[in-house]
Protein backbone atom coordinates (compact mmCIF):
# COMPACT_ATOMS: atom_id res chain seq x y z
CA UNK A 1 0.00 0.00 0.00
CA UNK A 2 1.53 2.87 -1.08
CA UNK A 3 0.81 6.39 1.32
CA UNK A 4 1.15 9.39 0.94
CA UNK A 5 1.28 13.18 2.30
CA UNK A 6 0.75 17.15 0.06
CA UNK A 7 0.18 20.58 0.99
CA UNK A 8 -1.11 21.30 -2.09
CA UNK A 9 -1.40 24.84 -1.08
CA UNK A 10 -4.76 24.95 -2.42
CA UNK A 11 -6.54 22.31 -4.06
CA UNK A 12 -7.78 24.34 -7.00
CA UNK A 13 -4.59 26.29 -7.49
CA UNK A 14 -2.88 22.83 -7.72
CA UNK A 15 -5.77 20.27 -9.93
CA UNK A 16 -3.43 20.78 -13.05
CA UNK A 17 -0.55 19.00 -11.43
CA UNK A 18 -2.39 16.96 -8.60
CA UNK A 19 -4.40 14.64 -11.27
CA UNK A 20 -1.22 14.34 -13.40
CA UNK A 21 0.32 13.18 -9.85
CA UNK A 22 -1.69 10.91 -8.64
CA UNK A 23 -2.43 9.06 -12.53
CA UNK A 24 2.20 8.92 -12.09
CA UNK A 25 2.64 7.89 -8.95
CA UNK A 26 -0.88 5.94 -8.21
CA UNK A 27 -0.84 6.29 -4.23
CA UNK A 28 -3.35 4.21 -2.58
CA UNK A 29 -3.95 6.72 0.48
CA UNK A 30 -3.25 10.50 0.07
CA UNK A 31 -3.77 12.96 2.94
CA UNK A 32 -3.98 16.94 1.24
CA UNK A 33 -3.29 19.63 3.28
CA UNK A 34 -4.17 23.14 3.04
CA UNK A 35 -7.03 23.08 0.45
CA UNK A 36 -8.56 26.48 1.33
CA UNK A 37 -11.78 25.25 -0.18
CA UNK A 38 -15.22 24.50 1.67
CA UNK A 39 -16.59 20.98 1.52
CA UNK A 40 -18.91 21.81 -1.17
CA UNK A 41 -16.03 23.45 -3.78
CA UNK A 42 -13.95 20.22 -3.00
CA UNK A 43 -16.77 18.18 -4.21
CA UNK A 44 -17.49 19.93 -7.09
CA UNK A 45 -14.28 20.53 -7.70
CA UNK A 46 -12.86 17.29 -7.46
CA UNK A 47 -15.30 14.37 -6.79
CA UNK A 48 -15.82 13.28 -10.29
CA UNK A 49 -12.14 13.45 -11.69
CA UNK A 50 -10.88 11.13 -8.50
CA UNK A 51 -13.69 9.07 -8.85
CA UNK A 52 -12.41 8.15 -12.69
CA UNK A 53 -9.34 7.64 -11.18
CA UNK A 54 -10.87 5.10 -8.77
CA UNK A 55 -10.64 7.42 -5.24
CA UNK A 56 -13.04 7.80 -2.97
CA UNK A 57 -12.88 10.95 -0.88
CA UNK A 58 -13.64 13.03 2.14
CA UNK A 59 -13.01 16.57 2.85
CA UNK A 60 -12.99 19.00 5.71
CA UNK A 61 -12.85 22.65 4.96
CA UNK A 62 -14.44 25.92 5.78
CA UNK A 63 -12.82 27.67 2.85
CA UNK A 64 -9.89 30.76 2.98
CA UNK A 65 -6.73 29.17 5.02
CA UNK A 66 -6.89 25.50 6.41
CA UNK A 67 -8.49 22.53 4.72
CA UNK A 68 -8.01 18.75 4.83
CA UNK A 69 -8.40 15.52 2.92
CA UNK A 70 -8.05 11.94 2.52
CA UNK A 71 -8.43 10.45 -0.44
CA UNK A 72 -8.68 6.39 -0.93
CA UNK A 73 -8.54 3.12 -3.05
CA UNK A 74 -8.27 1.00 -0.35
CA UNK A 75 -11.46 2.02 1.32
CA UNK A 76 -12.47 4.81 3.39
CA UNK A 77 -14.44 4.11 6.40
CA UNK A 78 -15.14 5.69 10.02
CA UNK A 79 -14.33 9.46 8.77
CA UNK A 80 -13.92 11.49 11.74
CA UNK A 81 -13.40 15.20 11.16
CA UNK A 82 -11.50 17.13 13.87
CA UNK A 83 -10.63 15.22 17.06
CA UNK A 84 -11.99 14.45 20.46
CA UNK A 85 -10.54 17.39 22.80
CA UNK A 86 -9.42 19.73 19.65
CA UNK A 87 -8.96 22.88 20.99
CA UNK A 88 -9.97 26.36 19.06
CA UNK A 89 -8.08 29.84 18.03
CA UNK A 90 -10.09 32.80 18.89
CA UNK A 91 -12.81 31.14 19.38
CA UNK A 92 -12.93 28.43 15.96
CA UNK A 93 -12.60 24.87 15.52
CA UNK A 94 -10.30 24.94 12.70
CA UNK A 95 -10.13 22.21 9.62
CA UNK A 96 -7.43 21.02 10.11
CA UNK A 97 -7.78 17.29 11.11
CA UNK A 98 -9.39 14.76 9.17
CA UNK A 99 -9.31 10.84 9.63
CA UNK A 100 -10.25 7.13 8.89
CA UNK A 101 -10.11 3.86 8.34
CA UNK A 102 -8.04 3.02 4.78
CA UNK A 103 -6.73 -0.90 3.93
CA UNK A 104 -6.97 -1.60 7.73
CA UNK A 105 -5.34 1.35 8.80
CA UNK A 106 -5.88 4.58 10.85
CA UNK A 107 -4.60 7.38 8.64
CA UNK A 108 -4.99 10.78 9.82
CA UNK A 109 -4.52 13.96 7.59
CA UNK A 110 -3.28 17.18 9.88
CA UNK A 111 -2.73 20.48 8.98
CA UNK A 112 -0.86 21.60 12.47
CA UNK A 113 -0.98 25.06 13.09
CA UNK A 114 1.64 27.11 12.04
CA UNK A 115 2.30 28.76 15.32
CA UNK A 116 3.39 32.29 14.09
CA UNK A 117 5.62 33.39 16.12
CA UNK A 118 7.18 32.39 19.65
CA UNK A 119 5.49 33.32 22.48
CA UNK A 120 1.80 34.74 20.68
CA UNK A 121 -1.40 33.00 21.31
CA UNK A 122 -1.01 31.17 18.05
CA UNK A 123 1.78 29.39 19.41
CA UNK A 124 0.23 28.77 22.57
CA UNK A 125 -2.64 27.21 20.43
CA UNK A 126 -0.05 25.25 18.44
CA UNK A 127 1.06 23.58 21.55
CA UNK A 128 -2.22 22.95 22.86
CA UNK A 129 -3.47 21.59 19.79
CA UNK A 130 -0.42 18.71 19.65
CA UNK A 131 -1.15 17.68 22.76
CA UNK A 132 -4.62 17.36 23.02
CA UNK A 133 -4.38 15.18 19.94
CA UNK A 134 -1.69 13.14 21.17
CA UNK A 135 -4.52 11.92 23.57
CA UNK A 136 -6.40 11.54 20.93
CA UNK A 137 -4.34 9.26 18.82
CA UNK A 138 -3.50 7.28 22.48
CA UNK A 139 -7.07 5.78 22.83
CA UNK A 140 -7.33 4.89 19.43
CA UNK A 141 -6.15 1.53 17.14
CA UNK A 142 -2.61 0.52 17.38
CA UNK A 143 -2.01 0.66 13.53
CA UNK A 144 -2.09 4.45 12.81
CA UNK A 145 -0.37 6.61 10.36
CA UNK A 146 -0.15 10.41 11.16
CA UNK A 147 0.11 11.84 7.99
CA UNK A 148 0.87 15.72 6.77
CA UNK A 149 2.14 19.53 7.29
CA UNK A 150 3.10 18.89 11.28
CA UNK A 151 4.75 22.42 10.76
CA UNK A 152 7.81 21.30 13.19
CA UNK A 153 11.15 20.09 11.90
CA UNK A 154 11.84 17.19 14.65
CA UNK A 155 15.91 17.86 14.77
CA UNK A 156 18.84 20.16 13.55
CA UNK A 157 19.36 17.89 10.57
CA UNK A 158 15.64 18.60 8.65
CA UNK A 159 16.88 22.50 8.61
CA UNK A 160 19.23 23.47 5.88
CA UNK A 161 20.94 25.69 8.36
CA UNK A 162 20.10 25.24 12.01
CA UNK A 163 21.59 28.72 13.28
CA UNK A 164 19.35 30.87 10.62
CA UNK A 165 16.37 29.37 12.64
CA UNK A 166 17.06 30.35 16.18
CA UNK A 167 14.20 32.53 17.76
CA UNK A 168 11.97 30.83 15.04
CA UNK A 169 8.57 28.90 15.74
CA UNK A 170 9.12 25.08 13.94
CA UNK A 171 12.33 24.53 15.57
CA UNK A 172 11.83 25.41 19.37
CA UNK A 173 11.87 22.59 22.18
CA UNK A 174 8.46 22.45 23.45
CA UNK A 175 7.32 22.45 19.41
CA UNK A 176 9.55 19.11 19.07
CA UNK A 177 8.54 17.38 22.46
CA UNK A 178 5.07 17.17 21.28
CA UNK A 179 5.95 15.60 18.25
CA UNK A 180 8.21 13.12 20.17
CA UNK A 181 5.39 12.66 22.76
CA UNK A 182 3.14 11.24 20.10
CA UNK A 183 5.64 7.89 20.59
CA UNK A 184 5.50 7.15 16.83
CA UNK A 185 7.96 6.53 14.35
CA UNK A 186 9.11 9.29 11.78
CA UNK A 187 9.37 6.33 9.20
CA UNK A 188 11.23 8.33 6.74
CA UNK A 189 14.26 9.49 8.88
CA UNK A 190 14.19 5.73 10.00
CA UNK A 191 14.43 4.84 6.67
CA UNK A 192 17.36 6.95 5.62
CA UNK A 193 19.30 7.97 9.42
CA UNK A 194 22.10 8.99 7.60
CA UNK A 195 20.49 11.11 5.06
CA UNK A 196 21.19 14.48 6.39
CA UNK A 197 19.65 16.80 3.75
CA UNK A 198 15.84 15.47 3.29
CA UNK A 199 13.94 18.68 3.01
CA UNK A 200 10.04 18.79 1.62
CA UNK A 201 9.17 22.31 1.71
CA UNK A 202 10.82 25.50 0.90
CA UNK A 203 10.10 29.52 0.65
CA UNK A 204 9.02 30.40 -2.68
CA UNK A 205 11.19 33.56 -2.10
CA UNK A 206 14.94 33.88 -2.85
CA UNK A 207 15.70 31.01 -4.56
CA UNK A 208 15.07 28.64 -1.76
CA UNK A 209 14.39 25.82 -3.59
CA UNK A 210 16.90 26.30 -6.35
CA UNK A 211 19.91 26.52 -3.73
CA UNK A 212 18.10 23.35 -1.99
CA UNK A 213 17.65 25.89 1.20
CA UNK A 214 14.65 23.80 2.72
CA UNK A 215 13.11 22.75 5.99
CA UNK A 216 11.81 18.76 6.52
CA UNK A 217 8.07 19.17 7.87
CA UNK A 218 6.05 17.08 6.50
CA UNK A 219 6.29 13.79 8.45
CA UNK A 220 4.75 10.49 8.21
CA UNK A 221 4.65 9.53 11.81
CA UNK A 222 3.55 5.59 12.10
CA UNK A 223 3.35 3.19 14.88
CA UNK A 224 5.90 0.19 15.31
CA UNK A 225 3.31 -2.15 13.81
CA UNK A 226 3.21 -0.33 10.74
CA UNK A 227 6.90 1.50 10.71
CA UNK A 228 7.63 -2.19 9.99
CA UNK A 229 6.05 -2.66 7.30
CA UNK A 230 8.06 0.39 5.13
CA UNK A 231 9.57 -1.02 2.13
CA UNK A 232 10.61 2.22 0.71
CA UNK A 233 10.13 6.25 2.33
CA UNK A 234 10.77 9.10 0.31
CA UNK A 235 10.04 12.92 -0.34
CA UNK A 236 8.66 13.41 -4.08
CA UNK A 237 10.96 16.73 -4.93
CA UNK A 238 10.01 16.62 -8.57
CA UNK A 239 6.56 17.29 -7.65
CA UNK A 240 7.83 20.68 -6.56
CA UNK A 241 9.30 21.57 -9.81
CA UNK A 242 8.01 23.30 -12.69
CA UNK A 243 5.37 25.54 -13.23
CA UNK A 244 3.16 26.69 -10.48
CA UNK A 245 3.66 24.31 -7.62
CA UNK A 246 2.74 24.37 -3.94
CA UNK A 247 5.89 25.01 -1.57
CA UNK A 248 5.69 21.58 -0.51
CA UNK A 249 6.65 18.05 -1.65
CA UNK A 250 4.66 15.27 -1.57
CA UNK A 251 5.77 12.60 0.88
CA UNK A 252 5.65 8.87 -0.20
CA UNK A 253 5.72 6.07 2.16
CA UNK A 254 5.47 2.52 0.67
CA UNK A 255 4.12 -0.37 2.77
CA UNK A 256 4.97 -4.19 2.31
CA UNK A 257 6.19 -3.72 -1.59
CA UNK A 258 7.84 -0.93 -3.19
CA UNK A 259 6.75 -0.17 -6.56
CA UNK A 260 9.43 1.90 -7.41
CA UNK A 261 12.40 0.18 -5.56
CA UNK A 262 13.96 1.85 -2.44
CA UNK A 263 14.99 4.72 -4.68
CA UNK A 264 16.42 7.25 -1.80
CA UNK A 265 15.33 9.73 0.40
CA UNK A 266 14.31 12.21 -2.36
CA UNK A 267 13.51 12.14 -5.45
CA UNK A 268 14.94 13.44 -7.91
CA UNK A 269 18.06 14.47 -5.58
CA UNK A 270 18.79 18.12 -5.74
CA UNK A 271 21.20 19.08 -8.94
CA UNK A 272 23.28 21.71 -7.10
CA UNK A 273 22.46 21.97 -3.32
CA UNK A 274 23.95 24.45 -1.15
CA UNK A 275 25.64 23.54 2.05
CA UNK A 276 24.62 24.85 5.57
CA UNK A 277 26.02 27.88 6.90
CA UNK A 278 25.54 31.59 5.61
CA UNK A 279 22.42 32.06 4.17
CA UNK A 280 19.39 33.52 6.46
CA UNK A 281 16.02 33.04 6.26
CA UNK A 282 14.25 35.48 3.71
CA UNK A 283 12.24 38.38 5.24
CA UNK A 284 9.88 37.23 7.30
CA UNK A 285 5.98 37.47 7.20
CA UNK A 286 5.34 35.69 9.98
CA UNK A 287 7.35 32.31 10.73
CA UNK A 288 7.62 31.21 6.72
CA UNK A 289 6.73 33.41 4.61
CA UNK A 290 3.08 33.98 3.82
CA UNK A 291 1.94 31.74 6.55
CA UNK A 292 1.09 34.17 9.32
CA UNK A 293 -2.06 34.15 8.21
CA UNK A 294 -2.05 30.20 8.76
């Protein structure tokens, strides 16, 4: 079963190379993040093309910022939106959590917040929100996948410069104890634990990507039972080339069989990446880029 993780960076902004994508690489389960569409635009948007190409969906979206999905050939059954104990910003349950049952297995499709900057209420919130679904994901099945934009990089290696982050949200310790409190497995740093430079999203400003200047925060995050089962892990990078693509690559996890081989961490690998060490962070608007907002 082959799994896999996108912020699309919205849905309809994205359909010309998301159907291409999925007909390529023919996932099984896909969790979509940040669709900025409303339940009803996702469905009319999107329903009938995934259902030629044998998906069934469900979305979770109020439309603007956020958004969720899971999309499924394996089945799709139990879909829970949000989570027991999910806590709200400013008064709003946010959509960013979507889940259910997909070849036998929990998969859940989060869209973390973004947390802003250190020390505001939307950090605060950030925090909250990990935790309370930590408790979430602890009373239910044993197989489980947590799948998406977790907006943290889990250790100094999945920056491309550790020192240009410092005083940044993503990066700070409380952010990367709740990610380690979820006691899953990041199943694509297992995978590859001496592949220092796996990044899946960076700033569309500056040249990030070019220069390979990226941050690793999208995470597959799996329990033992299923962390077994990986056959191959790795982040899709050519999906974030070309012409008009989200910030973020899609992460592919392959269960039991690997259609592709165990072809490396990423995918293609970058043609001329830049080492750490001496280039900051573009100008910020809020903690990456555009995201303040998030």
């Amino acid at each position: 079963m082959r799994i896999a993780t996108w912020n699309v960076n919205s849905a309809k902004q994205r359909m010309p190379r998301l159907l291409p994508w999925l007909e390529e690489r023919r996932p099984d389960v896909v969790c979509l993040q940040e669709t900025k569409l409303t339940d009803a635009a996702f469905d009319e948007l999107l329903v009938a093309p995934l259902t030629d190409l044998g998906y069934e969906s469900a979305h979770h979206g109020h439309g603007g910022f956020n958004g969720v999905a899971l999309l499924s050939r394996v089945g799709l059954g139990d879909v829970e939106r949000d989570f027991p104990g999910q806590p709200q910003y400013r008064g709003v349950t946010e959509a960013r959590a979507i889940s259910a049952t997909c070849g036998g297995l929990r998969v859940h499709s989060l869209y973390v917040p973004n947390g802003r900057e250190v020390d505001s209420d939307h950090y605060d919130y950030k925090l909250e929100w990990l935790h309370a679904l930590a408790a979430a994901v602890a009373s239910g099945p044993e197989d489980v996948a947590l799948c998406g934009d977790m907006n943290v990089a889990p250790t100094a290696t999945d920056l491309f410069d550790p020192a240009a982050f410092v005083g940044h949200t993503h990066v700070t310790g409380p952010e990367r104890e709740r990610i380690a409190a979820f006691g899953l497995i990041d199943v694509v740093r297992a995978h590859w634990p001496e592949a220092v430079r796996m990044f899946s999203y960076w700033d569309y400003r500056a040249g990030m990507f070019h220069q390979d200047l990226g941050m690793r925060i999208d995470l597959v995050l799996a329990s033992k039972s299923v962390a077994d089962r990986v056959a191959a892990a790795w982040i899709d990078r050519a999906a974030r080339k070309g012409k008009a693509p989200s910030d973020h690559a899609p992460v592919i996890v392959d269960l039991d069989t690997a259609p592709d081989g165990d072809i490396g961490p990423v995918v293609p690998p970058p043609s001329n990446p830049r080492r750490a060490g001496g280039a900051p962070l573009p100008p910020r608007r809020g903690s990456r880029g555009s995201e303040v907002t998030r």
